[in-house]
Protein backbone atom coordinates (compact mmCIF):
# COMPACT_ATOMS: atom_id res chain seq x y z
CA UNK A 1 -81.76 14.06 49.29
CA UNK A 2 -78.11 13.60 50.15
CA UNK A 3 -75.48 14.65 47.30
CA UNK A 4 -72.92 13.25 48.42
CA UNK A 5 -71.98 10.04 50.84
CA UNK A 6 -68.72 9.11 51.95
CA UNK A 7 -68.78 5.17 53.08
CA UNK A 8 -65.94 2.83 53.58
CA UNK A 9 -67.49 0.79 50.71
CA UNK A 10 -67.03 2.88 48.52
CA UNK A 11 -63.51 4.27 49.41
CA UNK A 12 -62.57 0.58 48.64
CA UNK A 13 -64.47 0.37 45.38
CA UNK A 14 -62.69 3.83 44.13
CA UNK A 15 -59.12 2.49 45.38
CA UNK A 16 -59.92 -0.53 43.12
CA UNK A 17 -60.73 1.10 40.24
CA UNK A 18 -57.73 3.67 40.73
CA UNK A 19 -55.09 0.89 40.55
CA UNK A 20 -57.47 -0.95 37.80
CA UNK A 21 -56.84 1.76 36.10
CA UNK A 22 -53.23 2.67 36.46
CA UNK A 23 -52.12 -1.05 36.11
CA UNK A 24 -53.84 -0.60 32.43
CA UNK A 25 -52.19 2.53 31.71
CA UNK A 26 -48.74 1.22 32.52
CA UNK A 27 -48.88 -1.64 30.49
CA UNK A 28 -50.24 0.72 27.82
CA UNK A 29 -47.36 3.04 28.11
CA UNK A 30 -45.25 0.00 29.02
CA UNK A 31 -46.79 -1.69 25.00
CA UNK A 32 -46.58 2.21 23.57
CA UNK A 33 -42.74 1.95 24.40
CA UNK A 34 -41.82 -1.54 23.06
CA UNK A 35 -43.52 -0.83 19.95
CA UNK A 36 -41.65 2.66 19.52
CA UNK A 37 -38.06 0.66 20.11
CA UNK A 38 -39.75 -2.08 17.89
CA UNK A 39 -40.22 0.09 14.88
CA UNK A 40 -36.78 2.13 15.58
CA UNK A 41 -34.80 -0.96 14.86
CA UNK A 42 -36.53 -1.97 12.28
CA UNK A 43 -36.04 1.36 10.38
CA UNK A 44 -32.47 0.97 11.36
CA UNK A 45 -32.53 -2.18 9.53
CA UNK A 46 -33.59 -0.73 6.63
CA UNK A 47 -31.13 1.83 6.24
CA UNK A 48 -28.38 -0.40 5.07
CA UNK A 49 -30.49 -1.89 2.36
CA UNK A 50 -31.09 1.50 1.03
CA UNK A 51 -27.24 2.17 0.98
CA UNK A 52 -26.87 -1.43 -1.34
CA UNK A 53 -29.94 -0.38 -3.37
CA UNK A 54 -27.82 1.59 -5.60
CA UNK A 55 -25.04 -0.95 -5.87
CA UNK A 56 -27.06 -3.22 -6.99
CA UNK A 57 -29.60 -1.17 -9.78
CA UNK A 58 -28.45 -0.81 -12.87
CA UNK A 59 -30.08 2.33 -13.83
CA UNK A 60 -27.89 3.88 -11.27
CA UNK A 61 -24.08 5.10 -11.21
CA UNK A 62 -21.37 7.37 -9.56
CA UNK A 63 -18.83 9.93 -11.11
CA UNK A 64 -15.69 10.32 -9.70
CA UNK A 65 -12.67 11.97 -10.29
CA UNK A 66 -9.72 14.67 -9.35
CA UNK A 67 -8.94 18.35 -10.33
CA UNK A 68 -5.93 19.02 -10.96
CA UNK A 69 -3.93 22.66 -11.45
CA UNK A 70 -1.67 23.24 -15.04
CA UNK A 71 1.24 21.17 -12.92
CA UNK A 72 -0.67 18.24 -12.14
CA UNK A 73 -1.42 18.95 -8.96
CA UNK A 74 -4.41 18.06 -6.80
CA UNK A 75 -6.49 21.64 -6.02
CA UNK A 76 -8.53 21.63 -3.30
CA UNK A 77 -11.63 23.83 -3.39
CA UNK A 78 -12.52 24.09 -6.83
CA UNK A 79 -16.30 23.61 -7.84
CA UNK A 80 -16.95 20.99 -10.37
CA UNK A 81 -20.54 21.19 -11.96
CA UNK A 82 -22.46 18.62 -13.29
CA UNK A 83 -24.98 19.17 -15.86
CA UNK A 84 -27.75 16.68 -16.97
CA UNK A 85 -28.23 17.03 -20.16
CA UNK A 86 -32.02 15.89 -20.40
CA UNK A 87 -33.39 18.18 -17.33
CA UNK A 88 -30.39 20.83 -17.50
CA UNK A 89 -30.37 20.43 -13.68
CA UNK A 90 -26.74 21.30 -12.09
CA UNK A 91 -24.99 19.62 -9.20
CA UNK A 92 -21.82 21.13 -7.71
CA UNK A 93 -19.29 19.64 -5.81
CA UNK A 94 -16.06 21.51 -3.87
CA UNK A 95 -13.39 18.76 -3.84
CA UNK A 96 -11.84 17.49 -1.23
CA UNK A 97 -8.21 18.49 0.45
CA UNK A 98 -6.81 15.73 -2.57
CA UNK A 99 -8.91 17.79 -5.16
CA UNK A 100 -11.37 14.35 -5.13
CA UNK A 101 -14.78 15.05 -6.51
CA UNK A 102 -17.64 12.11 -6.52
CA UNK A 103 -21.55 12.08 -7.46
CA UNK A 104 -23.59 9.36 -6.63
CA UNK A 105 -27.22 8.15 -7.93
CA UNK A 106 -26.53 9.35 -11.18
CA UNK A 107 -29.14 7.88 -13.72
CA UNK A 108 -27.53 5.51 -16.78
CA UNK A 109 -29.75 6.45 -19.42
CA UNK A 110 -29.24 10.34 -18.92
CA UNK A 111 -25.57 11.62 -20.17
CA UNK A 112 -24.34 14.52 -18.76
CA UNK A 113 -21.66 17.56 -18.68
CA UNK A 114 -18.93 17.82 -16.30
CA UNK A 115 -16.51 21.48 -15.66
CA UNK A 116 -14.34 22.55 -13.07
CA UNK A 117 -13.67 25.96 -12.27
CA UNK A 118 -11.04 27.34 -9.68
CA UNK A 119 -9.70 31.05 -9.10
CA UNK A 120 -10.50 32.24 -12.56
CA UNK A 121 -9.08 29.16 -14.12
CA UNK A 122 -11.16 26.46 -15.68
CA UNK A 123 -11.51 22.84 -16.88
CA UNK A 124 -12.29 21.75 -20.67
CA UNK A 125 -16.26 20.45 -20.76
CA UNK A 126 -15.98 16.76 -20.35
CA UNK A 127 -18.84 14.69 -21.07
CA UNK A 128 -20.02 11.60 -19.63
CA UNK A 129 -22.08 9.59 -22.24
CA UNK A 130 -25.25 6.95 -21.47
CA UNK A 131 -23.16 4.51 -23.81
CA UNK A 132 -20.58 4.64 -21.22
CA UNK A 133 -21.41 1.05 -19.01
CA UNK A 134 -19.17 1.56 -15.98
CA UNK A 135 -21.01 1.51 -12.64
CA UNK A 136 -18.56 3.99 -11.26
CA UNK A 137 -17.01 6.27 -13.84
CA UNK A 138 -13.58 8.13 -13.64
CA UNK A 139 -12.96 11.65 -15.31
CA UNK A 140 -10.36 13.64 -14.20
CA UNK A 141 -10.64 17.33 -15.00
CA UNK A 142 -7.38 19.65 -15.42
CA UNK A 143 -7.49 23.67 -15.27
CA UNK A 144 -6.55 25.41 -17.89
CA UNK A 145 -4.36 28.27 -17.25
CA UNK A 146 -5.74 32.24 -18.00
CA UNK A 147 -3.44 32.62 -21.06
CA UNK A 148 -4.91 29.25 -22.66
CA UNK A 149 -8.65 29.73 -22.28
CA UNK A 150 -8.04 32.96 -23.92
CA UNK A 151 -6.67 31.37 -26.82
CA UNK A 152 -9.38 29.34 -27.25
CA UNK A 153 -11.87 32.32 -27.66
């Protein structure tokens, strides 16, 4: 009994199968790439429409404003906290080199609580109210200095 033969024959048969077998591999790595680039544009495509979803629902809305110091000017750095009022959940925000604060995907029906503090100094509690319609609301918060928040106490 012979184990193993080496013919011609079959050297022909194996070299068939080989490139049988590595012409269906590349086209299935050729069909695994397209369909990778395939779904990466489409999830591309769907990014914008995310970005528009909130433009366009009205459950949804943005808070913007500035901080501003007892002078009237801009401060940059100064938290500003945002309080739901239903969930109690805060959101902070450090404002911008123009003292610009924003929050986005705010929900309409909820109203919420809005402070800014700054190097001891602090805003009055402003309150943005579910009656309030606007899509993007404006509420600009001014410190208070040390010597009138301790007159308020």
């Amino acid at each position: 009994m012979q184990l193993c033969c080496w013919s011609p024959s079959l050297k022909k048969r194996g070299d068939r199968f080989m490139q049988r077998h590595m012409q269906r591999s590349s086209r299935a790595g050729f069909s695994r790439t397209m369909l990778t680039v395939v779904l990466a544009v489409a999830c591309a495509q769907l990014l914008p429409a995310q970005k528009n979803k909130d433009k366009d629902d009205p459950t949804v809305r943005t808070l913007q404003g500035q901080v501003n110091d007892p002078d009237d000017k801009p401060v940059a750095g100064a938290v500003v906290q945002l309080k739901d009022t239903k969930t109690l959940q805060v959101r902070s925000f450090i404002t911008q080199a123009n003292g610009d604060y924003r929050f986005s995907g705010l929900r309409a029906d909820t109203d919420y609580e809005i402070k800014a503090d700054y190097n001891g100094m602090s805003s009055d509690n402003k309150r943005l109210s579910n009656f309030d319609t606007r899509k993007i609301a404006t509420v600009n918060l001014k410190l208070n200095k040390k010597s009138d928040q301790d007159k308020s106490k």
